[in-house]
Protein backbone atom coordinates (compact mmCIF):
# COMPACT_ATOMS: atom_id res chain seq x y z
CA UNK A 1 7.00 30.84 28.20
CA UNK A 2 3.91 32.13 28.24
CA UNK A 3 1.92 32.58 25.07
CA UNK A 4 0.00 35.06 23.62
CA UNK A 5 -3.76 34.79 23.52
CA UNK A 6 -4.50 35.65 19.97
CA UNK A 7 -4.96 33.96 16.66
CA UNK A 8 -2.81 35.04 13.92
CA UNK A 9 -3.15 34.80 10.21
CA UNK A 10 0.10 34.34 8.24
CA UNK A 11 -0.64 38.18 7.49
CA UNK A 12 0.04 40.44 10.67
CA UNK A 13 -3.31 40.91 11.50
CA UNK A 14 -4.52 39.58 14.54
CA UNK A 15 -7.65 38.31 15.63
CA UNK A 16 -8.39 38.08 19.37
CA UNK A 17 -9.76 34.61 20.46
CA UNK A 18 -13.08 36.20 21.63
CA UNK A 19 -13.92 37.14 18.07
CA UNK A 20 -17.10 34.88 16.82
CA UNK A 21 -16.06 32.66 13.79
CA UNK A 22 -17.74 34.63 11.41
CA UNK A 23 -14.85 36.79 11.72
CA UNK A 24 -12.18 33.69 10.51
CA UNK A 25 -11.53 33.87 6.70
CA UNK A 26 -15.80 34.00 5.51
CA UNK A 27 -16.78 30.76 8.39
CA UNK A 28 -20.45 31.61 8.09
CA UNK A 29 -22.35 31.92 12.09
CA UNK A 30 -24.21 28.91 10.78
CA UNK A 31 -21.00 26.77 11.10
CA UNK A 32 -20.23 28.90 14.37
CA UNK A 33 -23.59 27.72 16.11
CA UNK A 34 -23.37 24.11 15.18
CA UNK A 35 -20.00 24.33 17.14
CA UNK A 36 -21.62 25.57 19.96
CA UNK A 37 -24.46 22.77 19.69
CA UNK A 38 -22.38 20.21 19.07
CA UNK A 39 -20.17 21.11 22.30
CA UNK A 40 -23.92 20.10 24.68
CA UNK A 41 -23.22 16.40 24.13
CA UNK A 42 -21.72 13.91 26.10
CA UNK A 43 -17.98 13.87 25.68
CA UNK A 44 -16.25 10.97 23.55
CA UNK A 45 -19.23 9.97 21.47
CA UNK A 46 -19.02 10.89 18.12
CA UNK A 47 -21.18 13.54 17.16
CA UNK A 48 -20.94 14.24 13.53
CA UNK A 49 -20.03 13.05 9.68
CA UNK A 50 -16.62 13.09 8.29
CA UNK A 51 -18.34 15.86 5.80
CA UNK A 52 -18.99 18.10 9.04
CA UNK A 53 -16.90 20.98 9.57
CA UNK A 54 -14.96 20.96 12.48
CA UNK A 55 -12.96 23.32 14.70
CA UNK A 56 -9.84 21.49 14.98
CA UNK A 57 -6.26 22.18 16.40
CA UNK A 58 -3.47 20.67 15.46
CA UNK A 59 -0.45 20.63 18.51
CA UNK A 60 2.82 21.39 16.07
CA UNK A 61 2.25 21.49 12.45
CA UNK A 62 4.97 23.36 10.76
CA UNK A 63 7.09 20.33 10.63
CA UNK A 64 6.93 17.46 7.60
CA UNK A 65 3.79 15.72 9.00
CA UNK A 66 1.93 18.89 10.26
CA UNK A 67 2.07 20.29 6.99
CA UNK A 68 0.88 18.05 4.90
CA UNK A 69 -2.41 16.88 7.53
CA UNK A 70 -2.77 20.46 7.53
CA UNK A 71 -3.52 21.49 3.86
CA UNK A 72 -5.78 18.06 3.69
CA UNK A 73 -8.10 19.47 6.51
CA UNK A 74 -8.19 22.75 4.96
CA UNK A 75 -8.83 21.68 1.32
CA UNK A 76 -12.03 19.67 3.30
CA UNK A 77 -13.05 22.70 4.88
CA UNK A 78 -12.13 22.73 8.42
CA UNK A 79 -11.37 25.56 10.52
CA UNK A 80 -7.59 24.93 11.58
CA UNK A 81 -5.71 26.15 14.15
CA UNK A 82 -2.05 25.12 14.97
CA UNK A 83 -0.77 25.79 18.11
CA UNK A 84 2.89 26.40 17.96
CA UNK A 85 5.86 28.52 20.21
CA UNK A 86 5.99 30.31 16.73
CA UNK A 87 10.05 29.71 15.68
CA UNK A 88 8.63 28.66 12.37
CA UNK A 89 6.65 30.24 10.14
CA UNK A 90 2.81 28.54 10.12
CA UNK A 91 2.45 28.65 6.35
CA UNK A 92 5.30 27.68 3.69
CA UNK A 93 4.54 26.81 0.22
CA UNK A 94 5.37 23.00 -0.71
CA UNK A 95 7.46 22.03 -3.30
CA UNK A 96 5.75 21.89 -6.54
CA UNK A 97 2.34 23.61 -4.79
CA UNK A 98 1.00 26.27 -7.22
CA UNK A 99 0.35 29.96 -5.91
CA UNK A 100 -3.03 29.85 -5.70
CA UNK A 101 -3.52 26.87 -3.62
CA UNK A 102 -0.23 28.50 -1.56
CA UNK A 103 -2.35 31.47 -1.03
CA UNK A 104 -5.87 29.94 -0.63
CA UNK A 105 -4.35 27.93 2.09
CA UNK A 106 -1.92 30.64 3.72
CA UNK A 107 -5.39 32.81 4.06
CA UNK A 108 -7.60 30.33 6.09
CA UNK A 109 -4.91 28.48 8.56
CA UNK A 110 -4.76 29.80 11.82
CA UNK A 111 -2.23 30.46 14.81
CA UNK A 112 -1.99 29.91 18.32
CA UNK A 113 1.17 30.61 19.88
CA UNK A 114 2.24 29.12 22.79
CA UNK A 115 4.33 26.65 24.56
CA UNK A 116 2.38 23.63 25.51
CA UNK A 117 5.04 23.38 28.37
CA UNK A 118 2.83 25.87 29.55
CA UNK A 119 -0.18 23.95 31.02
CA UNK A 120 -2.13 27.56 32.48
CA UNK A 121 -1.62 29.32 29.34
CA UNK A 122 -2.32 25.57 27.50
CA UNK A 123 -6.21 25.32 29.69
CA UNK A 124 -6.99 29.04 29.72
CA UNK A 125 -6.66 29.77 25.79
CA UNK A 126 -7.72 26.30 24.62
CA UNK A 127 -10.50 26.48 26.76
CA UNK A 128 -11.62 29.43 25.23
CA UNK A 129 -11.61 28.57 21.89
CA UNK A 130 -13.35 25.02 22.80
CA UNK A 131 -12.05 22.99 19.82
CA UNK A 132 -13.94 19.86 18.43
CA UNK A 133 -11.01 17.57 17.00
CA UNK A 134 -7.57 17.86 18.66
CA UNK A 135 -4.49 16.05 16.14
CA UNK A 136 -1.31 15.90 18.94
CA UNK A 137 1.69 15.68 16.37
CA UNK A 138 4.76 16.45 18.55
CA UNK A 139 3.30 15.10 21.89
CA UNK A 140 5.62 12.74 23.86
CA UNK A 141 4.20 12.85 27.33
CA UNK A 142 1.09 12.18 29.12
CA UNK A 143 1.65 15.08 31.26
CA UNK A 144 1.71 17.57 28.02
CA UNK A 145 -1.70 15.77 27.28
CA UNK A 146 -3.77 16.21 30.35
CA UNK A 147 -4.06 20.25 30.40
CA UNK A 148 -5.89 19.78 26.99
CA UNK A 149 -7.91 17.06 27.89
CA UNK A 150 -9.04 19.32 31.07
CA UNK A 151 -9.38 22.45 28.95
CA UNK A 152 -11.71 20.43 26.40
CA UNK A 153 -14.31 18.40 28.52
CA UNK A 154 -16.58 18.05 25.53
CA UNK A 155 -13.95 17.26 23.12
CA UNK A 156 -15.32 15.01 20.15
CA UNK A 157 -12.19 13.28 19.30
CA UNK A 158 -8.04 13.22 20.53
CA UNK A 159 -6.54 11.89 17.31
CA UNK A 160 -2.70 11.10 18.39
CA UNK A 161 0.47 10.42 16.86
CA UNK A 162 2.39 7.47 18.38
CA UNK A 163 5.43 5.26 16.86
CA UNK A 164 5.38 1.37 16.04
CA UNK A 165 8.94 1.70 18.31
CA UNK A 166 6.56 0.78 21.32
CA UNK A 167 6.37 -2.27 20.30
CA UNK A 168 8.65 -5.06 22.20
CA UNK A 169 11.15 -6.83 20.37
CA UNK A 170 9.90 -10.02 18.78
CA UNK A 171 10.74 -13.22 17.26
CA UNK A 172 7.95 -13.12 15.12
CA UNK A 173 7.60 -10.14 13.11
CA UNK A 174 5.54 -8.23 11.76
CA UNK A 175 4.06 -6.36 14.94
CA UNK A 176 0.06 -6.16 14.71
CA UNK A 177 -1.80 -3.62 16.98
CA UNK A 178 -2.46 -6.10 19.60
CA UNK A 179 1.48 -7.56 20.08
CA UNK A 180 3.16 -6.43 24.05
CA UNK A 181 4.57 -3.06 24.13
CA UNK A 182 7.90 -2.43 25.72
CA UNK A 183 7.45 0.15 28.80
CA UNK A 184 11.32 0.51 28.77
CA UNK A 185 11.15 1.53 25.05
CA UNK A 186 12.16 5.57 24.22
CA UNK A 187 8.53 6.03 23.21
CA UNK A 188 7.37 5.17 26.67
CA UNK A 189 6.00 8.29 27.29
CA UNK A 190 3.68 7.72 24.08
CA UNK A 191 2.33 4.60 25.25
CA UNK A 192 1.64 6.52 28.41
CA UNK A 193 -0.15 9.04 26.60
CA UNK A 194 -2.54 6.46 25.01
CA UNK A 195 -3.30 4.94 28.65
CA UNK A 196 -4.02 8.31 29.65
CA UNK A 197 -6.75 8.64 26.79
CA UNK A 198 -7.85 5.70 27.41
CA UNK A 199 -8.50 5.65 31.56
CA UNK A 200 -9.62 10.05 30.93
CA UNK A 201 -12.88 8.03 28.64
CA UNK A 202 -12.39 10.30 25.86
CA UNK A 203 -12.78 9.32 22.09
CA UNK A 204 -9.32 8.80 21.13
CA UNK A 205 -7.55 7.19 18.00
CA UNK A 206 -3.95 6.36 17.87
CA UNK A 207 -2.02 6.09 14.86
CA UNK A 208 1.90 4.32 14.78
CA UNK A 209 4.02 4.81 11.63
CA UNK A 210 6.99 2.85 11.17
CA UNK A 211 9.80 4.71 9.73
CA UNK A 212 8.44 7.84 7.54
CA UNK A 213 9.75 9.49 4.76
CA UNK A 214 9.07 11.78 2.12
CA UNK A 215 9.51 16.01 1.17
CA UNK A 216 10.34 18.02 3.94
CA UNK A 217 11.69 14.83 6.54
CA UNK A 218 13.35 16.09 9.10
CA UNK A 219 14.88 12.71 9.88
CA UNK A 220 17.42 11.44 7.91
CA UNK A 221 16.17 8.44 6.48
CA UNK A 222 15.94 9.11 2.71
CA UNK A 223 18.38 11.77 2.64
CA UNK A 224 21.16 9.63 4.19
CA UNK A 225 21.45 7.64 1.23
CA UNK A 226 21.22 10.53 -1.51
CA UNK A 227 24.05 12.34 0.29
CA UNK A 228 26.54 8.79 -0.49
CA UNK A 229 24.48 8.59 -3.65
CA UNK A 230 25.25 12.25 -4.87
CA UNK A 231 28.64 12.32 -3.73
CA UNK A 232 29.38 9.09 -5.90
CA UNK A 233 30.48 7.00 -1.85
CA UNK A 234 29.79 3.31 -1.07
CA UNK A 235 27.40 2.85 1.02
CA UNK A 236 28.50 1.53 4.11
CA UNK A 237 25.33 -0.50 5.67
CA UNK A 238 25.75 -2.94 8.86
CA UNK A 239 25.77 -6.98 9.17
CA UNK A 240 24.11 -8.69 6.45
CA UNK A 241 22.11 -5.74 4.60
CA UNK A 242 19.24 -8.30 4.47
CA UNK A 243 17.61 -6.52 7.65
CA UNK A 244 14.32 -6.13 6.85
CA UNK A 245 12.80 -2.67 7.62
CA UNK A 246 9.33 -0.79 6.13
CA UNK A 247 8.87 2.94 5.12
CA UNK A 248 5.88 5.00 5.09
CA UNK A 249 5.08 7.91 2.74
CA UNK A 250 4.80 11.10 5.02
CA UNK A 251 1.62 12.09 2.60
CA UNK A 252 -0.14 8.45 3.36
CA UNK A 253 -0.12 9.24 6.59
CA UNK A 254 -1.65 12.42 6.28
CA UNK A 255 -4.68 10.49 4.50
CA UNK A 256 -4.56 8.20 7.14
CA UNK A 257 -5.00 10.71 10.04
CA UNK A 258 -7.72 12.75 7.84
CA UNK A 259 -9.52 8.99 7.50
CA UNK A 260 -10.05 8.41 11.18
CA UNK A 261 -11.16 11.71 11.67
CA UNK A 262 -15.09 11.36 12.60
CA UNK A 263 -14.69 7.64 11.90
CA UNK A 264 -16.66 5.66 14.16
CA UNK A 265 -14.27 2.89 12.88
CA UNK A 266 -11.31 4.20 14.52
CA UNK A 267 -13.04 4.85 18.20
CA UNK A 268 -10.53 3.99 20.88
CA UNK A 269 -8.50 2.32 18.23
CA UNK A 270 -4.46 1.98 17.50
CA UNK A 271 -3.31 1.39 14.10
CA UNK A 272 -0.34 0.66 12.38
CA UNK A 273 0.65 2.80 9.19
CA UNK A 274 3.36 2.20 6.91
CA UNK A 275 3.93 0.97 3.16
CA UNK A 276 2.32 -2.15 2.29
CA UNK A 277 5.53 -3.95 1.58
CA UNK A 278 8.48 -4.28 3.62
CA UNK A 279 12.39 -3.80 2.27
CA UNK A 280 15.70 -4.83 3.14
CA UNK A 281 18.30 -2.63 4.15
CA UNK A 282 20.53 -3.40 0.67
CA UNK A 283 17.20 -2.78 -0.88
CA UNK A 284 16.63 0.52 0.19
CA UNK A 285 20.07 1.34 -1.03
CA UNK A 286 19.07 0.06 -4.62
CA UNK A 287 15.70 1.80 -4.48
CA UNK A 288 17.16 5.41 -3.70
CA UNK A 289 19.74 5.19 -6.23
CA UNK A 290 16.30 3.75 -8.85
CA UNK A 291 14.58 6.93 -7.43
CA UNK A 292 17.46 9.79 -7.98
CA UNK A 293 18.46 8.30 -11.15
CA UNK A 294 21.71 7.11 -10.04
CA UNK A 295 23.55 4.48 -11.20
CA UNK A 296 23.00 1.01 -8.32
CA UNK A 297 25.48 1.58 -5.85
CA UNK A 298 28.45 -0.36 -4.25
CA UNK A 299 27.12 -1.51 -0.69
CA UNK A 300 29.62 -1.97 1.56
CA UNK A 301 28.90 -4.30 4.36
CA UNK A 302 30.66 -4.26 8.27
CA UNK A 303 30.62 -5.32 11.38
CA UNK A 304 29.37 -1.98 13.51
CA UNK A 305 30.76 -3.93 17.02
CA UNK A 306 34.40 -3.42 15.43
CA UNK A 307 34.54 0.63 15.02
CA UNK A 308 34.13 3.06 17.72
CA UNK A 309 32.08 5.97 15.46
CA UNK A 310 31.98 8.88 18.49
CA UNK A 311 29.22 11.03 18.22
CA UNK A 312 28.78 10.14 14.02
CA UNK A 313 25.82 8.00 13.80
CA UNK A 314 26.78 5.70 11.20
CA UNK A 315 23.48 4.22 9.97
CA UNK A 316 20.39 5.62 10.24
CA UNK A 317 18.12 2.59 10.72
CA UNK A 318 17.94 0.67 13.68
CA UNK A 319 20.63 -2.55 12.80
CA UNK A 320 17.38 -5.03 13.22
CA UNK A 321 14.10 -6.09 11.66
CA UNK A 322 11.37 -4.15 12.24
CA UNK A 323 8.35 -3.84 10.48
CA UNK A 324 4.60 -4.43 10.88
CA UNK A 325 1.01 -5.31 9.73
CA UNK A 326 -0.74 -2.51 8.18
CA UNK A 327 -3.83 -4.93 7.41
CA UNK A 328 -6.08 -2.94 9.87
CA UNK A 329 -5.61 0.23 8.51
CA UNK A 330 -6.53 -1.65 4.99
CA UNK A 331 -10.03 -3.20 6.30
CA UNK A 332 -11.08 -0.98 9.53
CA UNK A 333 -10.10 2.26 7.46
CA UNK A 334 -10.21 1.27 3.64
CA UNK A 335 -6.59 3.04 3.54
CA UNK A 336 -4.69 2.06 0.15
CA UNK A 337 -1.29 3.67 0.26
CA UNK A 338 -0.60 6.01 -2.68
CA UNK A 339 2.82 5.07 -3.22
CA UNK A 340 5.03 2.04 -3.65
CA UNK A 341 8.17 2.73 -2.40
CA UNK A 342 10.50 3.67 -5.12
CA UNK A 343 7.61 5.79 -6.33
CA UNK A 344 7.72 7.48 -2.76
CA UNK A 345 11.48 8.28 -3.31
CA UNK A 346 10.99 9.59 -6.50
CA UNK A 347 8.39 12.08 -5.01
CA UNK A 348 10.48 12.48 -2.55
CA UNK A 349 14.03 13.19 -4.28
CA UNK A 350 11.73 15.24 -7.34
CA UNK A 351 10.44 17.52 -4.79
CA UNK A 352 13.15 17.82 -2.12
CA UNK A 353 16.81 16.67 -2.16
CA UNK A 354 16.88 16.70 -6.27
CA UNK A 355 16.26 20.95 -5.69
CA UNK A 356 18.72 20.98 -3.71
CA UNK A 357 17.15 21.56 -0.41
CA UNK A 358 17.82 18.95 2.36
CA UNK A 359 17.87 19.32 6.67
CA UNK A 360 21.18 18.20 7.50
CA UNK A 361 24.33 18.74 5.25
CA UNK A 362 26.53 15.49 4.55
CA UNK A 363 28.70 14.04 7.47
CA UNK A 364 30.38 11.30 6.23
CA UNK A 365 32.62 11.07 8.93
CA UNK A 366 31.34 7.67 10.07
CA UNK A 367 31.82 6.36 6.60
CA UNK A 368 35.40 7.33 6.25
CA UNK A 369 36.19 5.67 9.36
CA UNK A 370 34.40 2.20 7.87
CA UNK A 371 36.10 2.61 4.33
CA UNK A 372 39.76 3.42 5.97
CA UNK A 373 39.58 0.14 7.88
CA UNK A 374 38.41 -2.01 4.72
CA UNK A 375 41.25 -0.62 3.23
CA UNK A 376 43.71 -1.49 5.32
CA UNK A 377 42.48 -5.06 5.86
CA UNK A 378 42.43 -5.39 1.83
CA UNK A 379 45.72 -4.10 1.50
């Protein structure tokens, strides 16, 4: 589907791409011609401060990490444009986000619709525009990443979203940055990408989060636990429970991303984000019910090889360890994560599933099939 060429405002106005950036929400033509300066260099050196202004797009960003990389970028006075197929709205106020910084922020972000499946429409209006920072959120595939690298030849920085599930299985956990990678993995296409970036000689910056969480996840990690824990269930968890997993707060990674933008640091660098420390899969359990107030719940522990679950997925961790070394992030980046982890729950059960607003309702389908074979064998 092709897109239209046009930049839109949350309000209905639009603005046609052509328009100078004078025209964008007060961007003075100072900031417009040190765009156009900065766009004579050499591509892939860096080029400017982290206190520069920057034209940058963001591919996605009306999804959980999007939003919250977005409002940091804005609040540092970036120009930012998301390019999205436009299902969702661009701007949405945040849980606990006052009206005025709602508004402030719902004024200066910017739209580009489009389906990046659509590699003309992706070179012709991106090439127009001629953004400085690119931040691929929802990018999967190399071959969604080359029509931007083509359309942006003197593009300052590709700042990308990967996943620590590239990593190969290993004995000897945790995985650093510089551990084999499993081609086979379902993330192969995202260690393609990073190839790509590398062998195309741009000035690229990876990040991999473990498992994230926080307000607005549209995975259920955090919310598969207050469902049991609101509904009073056991919690059914697999093997042992003493798996030992790591969770990252959705708005530490958005400091993380807005850290390495600029950041000479983080040229042609992967890193590893998460929480500092890791937890156990009984653990997690105990720190969701800490964080929603609930009382500490009964765990219930089986063997998943014994129950044939259908479509249900019954557990929403993968039944393994799998965690890694955020130590880079910590010295190459100076990152210190805001939040512990049952402070992260809190945050996120305060500002999310304790309103009552969640992305998937309760199946507990799985679970009942667990419990009614406990029973029997106890009876």
């Amino acid at each position: 589907m092709a897109g239209v060429m046009a930049v839109h405002h949350k309000q209905p106005s639009t603005v046609f791409l052509s328009s100078s950036l004078s025209d964008f929400n007060g961007f003075k033509l100072t900031a417009s011609l040190q765009y156009k300066r900065r766009a004579r260099h050499p591509k892939g050196a860096l080029r400017v401060t982290a206190s520069s202004a920057k034209k940058i797009l963001i591919m996605g960003g009306t999804r959980f990490i999007g939003i919250f990389l977005s409002r940091l970028l804005v609040k540092e006075g970036h120009q930012v444009t998301l390019f999205t197929r436009g299902k969702a709205p661009i701007a949405q106020q945040l849980p606990g986000e006052s009206d005025s910084d709602f508004a402030d922020f719902s004024s200066k972000i910017l739209h580009l619709k489009g389906d990046r499946q659509d590699f003309d429409f992706v070179k012709s209006s991106l090439g127009a525009q001629g953004f400085d920072v690119v931040y691929d959120i929802n990018g999967r595939e190399a071959i969604e990443v080359e029509p931007i690298l083509d359309a942006l030849p003197n593009l300052e920085q590709y700042i990308y979203c990967s996943s620590a599930g590239v990593y190969l299985k290993t004995d000897y956990p945790p995985h650093f940055e510089t551990d084999a990678v499993d081609p086979k993995s379902r993330h192969k296409g995202k260690l393609e990408t990073e190839s790509l970036l590398q062998s195309r000689g741009v000035n690229w910056t990876s990040l991999r989060p473990v498992y994230i969480y926080g307000p607005l996840n549209y995975n259920p990690v955090e919310e598969w636990f207050f469902h049991r824990l609101k509904a009073g269930r056991p919690i059914p968890i697999p093997n042992s429970g003493i798996q030992i997993t790591q969770l990252g707060h959705v708005k530490d990674l958005a400091t993380a991303f807005v850290k390495v933008l600029a950041n000479e640091k983080a040229s042609k660098q992967v890193f590893n984000i998460s929480g500092e420390k890791y937890v156990t899969f009984d653990g997690l359990a105990k720190a969701c019910a800490k964080a929603g107030g609930f009382p500490e719940p009964e765990i219930i522990h089986y063997n998943p090889k014994e129950f044939d679950f259908g479509k249900s997925k019954a557990f929403p961790f993968r039944d393994q360890h799998f965690f890694a070394s955020v130590e880079k992030a910590k010295s190459v980046l100076g990152l210190q994560p805001e939040f512990d982890l049952v402070e992260g729950l809190t945050d996120s059960y305060n500002l999310d599933f304790g309103r009552g607003t969640f992305r998937k309702a309760a199946d507990f389908t799985a679970d009942d099939i667990i419990l009614g074979k406990k029973l029997v064998l106890q009876s």
